[in-house]
Protein backbone atom coordinates (compact mmCIF):
# COMPACT_ATOMS: atom_id res chain seq x y z
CA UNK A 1 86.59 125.25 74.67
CA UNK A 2 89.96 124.84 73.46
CA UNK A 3 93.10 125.07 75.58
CA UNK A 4 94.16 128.32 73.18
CA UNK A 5 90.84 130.53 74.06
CA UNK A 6 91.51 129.46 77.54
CA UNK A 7 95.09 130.34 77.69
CA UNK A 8 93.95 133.59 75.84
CA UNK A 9 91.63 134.64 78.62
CA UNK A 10 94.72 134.35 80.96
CA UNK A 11 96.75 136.50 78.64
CA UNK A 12 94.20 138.74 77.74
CA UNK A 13 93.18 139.13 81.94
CA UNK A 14 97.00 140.08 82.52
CA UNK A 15 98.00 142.11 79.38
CA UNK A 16 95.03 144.18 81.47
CA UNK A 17 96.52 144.73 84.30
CA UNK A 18 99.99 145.07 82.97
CA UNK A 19 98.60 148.29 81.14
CA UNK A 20 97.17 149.34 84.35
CA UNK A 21 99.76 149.10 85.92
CA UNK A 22 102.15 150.76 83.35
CA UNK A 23 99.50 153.83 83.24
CA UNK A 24 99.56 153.70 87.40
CA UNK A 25 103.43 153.87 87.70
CA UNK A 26 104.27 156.09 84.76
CA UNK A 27 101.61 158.79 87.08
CA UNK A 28 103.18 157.83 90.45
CA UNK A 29 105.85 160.09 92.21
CA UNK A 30 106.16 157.22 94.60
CA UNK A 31 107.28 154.66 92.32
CA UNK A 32 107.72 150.71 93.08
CA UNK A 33 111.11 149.81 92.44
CA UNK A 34 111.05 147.83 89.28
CA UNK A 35 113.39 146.07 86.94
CA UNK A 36 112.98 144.74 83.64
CA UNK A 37 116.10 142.64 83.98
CA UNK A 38 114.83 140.92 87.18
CA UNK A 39 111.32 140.31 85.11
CA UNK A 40 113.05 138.85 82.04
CA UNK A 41 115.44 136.56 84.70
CA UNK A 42 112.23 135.49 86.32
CA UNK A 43 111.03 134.71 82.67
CA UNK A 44 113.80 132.85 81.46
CA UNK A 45 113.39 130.60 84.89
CA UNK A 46 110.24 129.69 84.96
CA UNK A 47 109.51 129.15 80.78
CA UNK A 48 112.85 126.80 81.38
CA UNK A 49 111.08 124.92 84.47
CA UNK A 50 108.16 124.91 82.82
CA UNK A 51 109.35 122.97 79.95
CA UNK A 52 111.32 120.87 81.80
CA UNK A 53 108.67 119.62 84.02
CA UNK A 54 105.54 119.70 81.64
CA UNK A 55 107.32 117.64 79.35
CA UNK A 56 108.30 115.07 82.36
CA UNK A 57 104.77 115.39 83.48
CA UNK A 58 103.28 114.37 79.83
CA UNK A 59 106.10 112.11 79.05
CA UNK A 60 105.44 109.99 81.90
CA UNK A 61 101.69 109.68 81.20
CA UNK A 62 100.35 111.94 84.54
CA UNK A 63 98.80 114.50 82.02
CA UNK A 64 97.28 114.08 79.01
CA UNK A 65 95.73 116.41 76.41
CA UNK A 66 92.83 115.67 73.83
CA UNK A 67 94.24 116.64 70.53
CA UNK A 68 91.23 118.16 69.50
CA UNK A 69 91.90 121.23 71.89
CA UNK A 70 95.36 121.77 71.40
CA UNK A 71 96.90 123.56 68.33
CA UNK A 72 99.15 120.95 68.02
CA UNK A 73 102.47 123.20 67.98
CA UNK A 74 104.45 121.58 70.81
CA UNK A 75 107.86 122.31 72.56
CA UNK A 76 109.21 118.36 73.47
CA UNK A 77 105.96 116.95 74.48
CA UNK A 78 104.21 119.68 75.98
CA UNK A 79 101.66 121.88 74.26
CA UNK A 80 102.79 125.55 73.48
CA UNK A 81 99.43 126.48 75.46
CA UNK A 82 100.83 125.55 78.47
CA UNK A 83 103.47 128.08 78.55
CA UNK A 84 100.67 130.68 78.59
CA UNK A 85 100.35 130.61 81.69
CA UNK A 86 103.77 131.13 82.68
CA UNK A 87 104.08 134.28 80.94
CA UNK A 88 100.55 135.23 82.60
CA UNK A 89 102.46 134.84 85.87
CA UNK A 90 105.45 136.44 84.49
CA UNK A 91 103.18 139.66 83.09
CA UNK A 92 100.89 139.53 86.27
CA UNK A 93 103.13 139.13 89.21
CA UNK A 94 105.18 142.73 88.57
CA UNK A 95 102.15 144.27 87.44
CA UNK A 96 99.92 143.89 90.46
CA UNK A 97 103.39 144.59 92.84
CA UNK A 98 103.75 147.81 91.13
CA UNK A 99 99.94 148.91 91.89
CA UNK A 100 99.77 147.35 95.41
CA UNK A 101 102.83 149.70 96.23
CA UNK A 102 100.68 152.78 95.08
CA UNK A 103 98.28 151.82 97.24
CA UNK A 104 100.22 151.59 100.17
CA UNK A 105 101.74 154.33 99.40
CA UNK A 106 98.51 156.16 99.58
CA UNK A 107 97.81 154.32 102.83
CA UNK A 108 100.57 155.90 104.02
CA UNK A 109 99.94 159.44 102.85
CA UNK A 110 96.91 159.24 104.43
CA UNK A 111 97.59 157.73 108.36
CA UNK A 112 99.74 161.24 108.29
């Protein structure tokens, strides 16, 4: 398996959810509070971390990936694929606050 269909499934698994969620809070009248600038921020900071310390982490010979599975595009040293799963996290993390609020919400509606 390559390091692409992997990073895919991680994508793929919160592009999911993201929907979900999108479908969830778009139907809520008890919406999360949620803001696209603090999600892009939270972007910016962890692609920029992540490049930073994959490349340290490869460049100093602690990780090491077979060339075979990577595509071969590469930001410094490290492999684009890595930064999949930063924007998983990125995609994932608002996504699953948004729909654990509805359900709290209904938790709440329903101890009254």
């Amino acid at each position: 398996m390559t390091y692409l269909a992997l990073s895919s499934g991680f994508l793929a698994v919160a592009a999911l959810v993201a929907i979900w969620a999108r479908l969830v809070h778009a139907r809520s009248s008890h919406s999360a509070d949620f803001s696209w600038r603090a999600v892009a921020a939270a972007a910016a900071v962890l692609l920029l971390l992540t490049a930073i310390f994959d490349n340290v982490i490869i460049g100093v010979g602690l990780v090491d990936y077979s060339e075979e599975r990577i595509s071969g595009l590469r930001l410094g040293v490290a492999p684009i694929e890595d930064f999949s799963y930063s924007i998983a996290a990125v995609v994932l993390l608002p996504s699953l606050w948004v729909l654990f609020a509805r359900v709290q919400s209904r938790r709440r509606s329903h101890a009254q």
